[in-house]
C-alpha atoms as a PDB file:
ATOM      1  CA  UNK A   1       0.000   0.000   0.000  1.00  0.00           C
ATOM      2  CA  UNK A   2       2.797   2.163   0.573  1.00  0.00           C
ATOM      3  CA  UNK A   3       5.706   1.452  -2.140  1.00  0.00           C
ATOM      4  CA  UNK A   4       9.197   2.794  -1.184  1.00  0.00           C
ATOM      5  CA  UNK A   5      10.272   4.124  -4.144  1.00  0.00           C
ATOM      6  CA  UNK A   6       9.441   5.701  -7.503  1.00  0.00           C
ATOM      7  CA  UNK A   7       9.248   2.421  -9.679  1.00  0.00           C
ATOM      8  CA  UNK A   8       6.683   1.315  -7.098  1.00  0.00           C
ATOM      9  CA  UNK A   9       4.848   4.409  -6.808  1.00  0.00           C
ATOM     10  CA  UNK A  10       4.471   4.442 -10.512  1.00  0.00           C
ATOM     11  CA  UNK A  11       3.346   0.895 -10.411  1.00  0.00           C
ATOM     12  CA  UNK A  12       0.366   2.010  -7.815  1.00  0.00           C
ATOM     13  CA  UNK A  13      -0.583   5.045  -9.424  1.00  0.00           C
ATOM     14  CA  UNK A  14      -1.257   2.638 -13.028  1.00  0.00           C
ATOM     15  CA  UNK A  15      -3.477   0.274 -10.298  1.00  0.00           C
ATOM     16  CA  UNK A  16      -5.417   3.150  -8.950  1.00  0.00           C
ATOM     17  CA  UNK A  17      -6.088   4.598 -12.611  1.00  0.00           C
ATOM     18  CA  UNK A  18      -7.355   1.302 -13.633  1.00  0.00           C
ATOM     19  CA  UNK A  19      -9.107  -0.102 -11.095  1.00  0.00           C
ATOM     20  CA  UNK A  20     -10.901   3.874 -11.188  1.00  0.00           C
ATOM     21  CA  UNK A  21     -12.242   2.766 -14.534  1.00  0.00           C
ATOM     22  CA  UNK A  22     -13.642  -0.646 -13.300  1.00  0.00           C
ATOM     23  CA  UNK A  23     -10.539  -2.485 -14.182  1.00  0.00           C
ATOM     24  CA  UNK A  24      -8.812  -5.133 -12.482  1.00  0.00           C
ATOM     25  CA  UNK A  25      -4.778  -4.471 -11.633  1.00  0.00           C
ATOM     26  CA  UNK A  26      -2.727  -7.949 -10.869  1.00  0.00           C
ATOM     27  CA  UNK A  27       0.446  -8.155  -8.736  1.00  0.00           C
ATOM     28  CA  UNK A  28       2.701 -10.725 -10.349  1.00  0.00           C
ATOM     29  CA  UNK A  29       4.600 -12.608  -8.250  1.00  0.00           C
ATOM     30  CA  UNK A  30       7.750 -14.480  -9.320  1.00  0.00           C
ATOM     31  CA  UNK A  31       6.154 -15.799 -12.859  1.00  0.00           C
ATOM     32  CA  UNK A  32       7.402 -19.063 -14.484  1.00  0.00           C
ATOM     33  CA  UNK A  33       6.715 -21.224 -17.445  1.00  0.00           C
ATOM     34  CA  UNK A  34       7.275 -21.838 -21.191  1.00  0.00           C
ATOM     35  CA  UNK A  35       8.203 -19.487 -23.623  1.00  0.00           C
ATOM     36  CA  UNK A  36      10.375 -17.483 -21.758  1.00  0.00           C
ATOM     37  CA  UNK A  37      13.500 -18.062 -22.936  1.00  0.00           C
ATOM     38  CA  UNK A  38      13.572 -14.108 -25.220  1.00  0.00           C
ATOM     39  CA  UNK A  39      13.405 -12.756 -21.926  1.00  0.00           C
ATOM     40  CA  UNK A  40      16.823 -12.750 -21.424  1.00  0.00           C
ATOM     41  CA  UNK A  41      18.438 -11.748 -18.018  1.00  0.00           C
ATOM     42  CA  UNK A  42      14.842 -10.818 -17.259  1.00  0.00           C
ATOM     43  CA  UNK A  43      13.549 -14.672 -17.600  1.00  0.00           C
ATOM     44  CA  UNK A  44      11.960 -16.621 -14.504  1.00  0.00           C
ATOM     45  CA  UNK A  45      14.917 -17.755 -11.986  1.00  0.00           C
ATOM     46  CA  UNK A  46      13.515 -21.095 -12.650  1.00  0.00           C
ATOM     47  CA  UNK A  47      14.526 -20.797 -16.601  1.00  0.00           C
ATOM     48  CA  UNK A  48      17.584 -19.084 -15.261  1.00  0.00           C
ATOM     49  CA  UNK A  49      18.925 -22.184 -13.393  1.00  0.00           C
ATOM     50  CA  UNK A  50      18.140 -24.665 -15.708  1.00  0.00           C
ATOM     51  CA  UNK A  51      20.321 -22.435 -17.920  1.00  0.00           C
ATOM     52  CA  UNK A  52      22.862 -22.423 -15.635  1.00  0.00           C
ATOM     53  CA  UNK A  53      22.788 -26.175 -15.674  1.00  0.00           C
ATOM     54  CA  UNK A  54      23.131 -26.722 -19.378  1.00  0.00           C
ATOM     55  CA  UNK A  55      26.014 -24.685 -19.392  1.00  0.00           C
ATOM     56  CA  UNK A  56      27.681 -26.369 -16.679  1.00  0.00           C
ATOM     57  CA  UNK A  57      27.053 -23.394 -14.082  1.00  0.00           C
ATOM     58  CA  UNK A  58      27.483 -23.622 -10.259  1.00  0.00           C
ATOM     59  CA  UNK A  59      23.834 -22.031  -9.394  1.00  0.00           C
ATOM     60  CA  UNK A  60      24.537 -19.072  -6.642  1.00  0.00           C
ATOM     61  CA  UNK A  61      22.164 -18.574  -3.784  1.00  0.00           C
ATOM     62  CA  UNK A  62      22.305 -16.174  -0.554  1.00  0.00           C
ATOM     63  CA  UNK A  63      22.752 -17.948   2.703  1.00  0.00           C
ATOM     64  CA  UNK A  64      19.845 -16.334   4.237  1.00  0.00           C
ATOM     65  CA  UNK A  65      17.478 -19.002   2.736  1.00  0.00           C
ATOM     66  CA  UNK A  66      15.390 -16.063   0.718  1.00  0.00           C
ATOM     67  CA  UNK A  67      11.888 -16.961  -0.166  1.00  0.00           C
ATOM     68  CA  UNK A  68      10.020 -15.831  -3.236  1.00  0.00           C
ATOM     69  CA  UNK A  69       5.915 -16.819  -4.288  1.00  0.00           C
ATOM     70  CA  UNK A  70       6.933 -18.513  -7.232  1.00  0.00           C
ATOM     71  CA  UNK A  71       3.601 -19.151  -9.519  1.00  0.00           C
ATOM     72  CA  UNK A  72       3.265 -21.327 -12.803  1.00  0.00           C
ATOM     73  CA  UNK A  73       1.806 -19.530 -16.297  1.00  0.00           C
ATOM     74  CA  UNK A  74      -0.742 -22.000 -16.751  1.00  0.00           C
ATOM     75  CA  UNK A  75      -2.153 -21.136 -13.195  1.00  0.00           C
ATOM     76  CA  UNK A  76      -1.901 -17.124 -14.101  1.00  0.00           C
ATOM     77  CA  UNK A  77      -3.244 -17.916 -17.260  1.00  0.00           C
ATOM     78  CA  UNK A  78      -6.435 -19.690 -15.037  1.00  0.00           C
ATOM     79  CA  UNK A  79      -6.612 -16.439 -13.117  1.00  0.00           C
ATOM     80  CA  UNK A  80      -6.567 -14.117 -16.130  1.00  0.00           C
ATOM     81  CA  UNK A  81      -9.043 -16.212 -17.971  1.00  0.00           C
ATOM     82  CA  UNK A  82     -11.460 -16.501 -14.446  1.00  0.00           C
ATOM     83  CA  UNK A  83     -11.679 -12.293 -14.291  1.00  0.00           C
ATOM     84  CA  UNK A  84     -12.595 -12.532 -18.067  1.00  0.00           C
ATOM     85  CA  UNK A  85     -15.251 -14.659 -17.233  1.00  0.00           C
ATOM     86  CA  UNK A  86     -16.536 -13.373 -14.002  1.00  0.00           C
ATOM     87  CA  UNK A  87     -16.199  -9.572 -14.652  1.00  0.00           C
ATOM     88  CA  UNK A  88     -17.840  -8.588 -11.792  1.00  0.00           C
ATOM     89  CA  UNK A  89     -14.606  -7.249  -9.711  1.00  0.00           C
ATOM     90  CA  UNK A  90     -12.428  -4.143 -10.332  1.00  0.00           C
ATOM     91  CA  UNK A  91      -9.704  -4.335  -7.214  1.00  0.00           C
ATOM     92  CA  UNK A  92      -5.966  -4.681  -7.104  1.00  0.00           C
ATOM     93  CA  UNK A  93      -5.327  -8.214  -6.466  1.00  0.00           C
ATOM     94  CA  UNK A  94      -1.884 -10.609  -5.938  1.00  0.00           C
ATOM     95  CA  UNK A  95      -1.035 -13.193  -8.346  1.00  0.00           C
ATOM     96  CA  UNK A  96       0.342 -15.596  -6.690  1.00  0.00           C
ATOM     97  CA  UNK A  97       0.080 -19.366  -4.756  1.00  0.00           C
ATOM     98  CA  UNK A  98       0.217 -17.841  -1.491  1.00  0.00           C
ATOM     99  CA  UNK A  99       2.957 -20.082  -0.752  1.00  0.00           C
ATOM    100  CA  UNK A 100       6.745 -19.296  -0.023  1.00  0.00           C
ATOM    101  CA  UNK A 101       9.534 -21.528  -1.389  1.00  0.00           C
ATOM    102  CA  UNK A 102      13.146 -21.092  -0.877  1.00  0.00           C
ATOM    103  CA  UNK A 103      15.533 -20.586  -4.058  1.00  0.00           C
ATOM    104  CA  UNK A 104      17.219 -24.361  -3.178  1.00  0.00           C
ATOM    105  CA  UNK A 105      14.057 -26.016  -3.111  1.00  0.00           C
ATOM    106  CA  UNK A 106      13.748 -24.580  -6.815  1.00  0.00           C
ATOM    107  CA  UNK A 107      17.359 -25.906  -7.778  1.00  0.00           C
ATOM    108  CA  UNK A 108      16.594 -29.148  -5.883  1.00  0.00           C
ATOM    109  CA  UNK A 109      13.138 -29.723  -7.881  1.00  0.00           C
ATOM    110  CA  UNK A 110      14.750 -28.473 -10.973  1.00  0.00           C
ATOM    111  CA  UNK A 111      18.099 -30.923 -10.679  1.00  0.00           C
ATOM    112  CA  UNK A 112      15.148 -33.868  -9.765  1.00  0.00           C
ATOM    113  CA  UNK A 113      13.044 -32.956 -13.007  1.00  0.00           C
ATOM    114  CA  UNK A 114      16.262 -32.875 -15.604  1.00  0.00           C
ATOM    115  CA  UNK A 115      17.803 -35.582 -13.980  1.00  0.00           C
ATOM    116  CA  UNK A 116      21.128 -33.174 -13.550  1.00  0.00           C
ATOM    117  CA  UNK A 117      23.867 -33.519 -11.283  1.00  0.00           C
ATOM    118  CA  UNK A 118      24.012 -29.697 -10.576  1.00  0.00           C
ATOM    119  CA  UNK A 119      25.444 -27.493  -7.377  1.00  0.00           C
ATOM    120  CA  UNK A 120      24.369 -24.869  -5.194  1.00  0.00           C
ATOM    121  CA  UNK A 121      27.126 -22.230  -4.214  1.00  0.00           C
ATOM    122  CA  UNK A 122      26.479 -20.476  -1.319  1.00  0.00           C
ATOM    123  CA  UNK A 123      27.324 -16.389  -2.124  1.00  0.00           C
ATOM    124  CA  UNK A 124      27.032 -13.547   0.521  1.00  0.00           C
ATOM    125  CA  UNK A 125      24.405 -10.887  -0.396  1.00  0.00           C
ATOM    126  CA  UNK A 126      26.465  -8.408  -1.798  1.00  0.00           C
ATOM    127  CA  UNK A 127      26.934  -5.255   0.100  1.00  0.00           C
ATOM    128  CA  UNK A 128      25.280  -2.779  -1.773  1.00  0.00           C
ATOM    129  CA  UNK A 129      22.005  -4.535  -2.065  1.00  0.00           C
ATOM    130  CA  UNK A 130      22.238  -6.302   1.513  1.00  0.00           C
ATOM    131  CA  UNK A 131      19.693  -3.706   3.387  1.00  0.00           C
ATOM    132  CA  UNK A 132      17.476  -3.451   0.280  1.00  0.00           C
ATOM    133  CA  UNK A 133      16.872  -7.254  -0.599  1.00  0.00           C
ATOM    134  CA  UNK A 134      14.115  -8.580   0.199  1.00  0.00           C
ATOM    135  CA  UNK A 135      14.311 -11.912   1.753  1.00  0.00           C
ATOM    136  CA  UNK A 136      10.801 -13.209   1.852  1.00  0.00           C
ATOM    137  CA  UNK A 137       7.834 -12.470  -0.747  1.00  0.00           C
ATOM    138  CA  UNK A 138       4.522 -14.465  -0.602  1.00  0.00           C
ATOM    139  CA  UNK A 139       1.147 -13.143  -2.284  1.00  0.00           C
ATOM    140  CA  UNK A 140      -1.532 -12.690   0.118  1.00  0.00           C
ATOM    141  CA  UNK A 141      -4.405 -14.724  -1.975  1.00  0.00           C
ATOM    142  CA  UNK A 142      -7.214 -14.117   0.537  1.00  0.00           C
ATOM    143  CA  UNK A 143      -8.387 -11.153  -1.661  1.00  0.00           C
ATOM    144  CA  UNK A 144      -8.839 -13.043  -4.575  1.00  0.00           C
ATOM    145  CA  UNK A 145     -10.387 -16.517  -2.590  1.00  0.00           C
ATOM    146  CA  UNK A 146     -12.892 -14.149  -0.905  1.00  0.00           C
ATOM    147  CA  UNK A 147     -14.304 -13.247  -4.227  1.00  0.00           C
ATOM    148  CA  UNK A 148     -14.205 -16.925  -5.332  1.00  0.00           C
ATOM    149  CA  UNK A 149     -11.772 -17.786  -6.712  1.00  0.00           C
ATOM    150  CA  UNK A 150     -11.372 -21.878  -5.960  1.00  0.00           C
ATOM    151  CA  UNK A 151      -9.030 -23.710  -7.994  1.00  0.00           C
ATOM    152  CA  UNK A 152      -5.969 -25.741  -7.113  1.00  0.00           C
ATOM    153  CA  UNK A 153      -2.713 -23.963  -8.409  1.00  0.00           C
ATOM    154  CA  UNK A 154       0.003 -25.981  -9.000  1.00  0.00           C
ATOM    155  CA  UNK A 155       2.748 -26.780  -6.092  1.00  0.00           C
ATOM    156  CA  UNK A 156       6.257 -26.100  -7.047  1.00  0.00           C
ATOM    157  CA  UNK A 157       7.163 -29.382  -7.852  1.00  0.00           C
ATOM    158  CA  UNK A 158       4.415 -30.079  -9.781  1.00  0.00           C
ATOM    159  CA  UNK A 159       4.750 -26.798 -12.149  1.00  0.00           C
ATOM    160  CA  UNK A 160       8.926 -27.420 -12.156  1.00  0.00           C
ATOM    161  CA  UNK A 161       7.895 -31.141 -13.700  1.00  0.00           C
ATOM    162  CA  UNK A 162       5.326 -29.967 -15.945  1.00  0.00           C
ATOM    163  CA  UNK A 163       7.451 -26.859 -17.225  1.00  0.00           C
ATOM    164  CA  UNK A 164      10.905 -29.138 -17.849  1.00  0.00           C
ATOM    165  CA  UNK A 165       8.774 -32.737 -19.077  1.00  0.00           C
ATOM    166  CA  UNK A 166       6.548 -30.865 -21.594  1.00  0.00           C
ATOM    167  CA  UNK A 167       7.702 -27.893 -22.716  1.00  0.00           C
ATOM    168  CA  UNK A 168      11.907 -28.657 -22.454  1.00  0.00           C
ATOM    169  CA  UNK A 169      13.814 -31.646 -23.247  1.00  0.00           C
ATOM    170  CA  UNK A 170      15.690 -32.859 -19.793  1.00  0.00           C
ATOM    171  CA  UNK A 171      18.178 -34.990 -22.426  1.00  0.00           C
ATOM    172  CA  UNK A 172      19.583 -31.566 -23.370  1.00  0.00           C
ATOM    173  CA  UNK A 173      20.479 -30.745 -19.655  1.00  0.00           C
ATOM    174  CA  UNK A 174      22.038 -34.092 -18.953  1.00  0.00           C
END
């Protein structure tokens, strides 16, 4: 509700405009999936690591154990095509799972999914992002169940499987 800096504040002021017309504004949370891969340095960490892997890459985390809301396309993609459907809102809502997961439980579901013998590196935060980092991010869904929304989304390991076994070929990580 009250962002800290000016890319937030922008973000908020675009939500308030369009949820003043009867719109609804959605608060992505960390956003994997096919097709992703023209993204760039801007892809899903998910996409990122399995990258990382092919190429033979040590995969870097922060010791703190950070913990991001990491959500699936195809459950977005439910979400998106439920407000179509039921177009009877117009809030700000998170778009999320509502569940934290730590950065090595996605390496460790994405090493068990390719079949990959990868490793973690432990890194310190680096010091000029240290105090700004934010450690823990989980969507609040209760917004979005209240106005009923009811399906299942998918846990990380099940959206890790489904992303690498039918949209990428393990064999090419091996």
């Amino acid at each position: 509700l009250y962002p800290s800096n000016l890319y937030g504040w922008s973000k908020y002021v675009a939500e308030q405009y369009v949820v003043s017309k009867g719109g609804v504004a959605l608060r992505y949370f960390n956003v994997y999936g096919p097709k992703e891969a023209h993204k760039g340095a801007m892809s899903s960490v998910a996409y990122q690591m399995l990258e990382k892997y092919k190429k033979g890459e040590e995969i870097k985390i922060f010791p703190l154990h950070p913990k991001r809301d990491f959500v699936y396309v195809k459950d977005v993609c439910d979400i998106l095509y439920w407000f179509i459907t039921n177009r009877k809102h117009s809030d700000i809502y998170n778009l999320g799972t509502g569940v934290a997961e730590t950065f090595e439980n996605l390496a460790l579901r994405t090493i068990e999914h390719t079949g990959i013998s990868g490793e973690i590196k432990y890194i310190d935060t680096p010091l000029d992002i240290r105090d700004k980092y934010q450690y823990y991010t989980c969507a609040n869904m209760s917004k979005l169940r209240n106005i009923g929304y009811t399906n299942k989304f998918h846990s990380l390991n099940e959206g890790i499987k489904d992303y690498i076994t039918q949209y990428l070929n393990p064999q090419q990580y091996l």
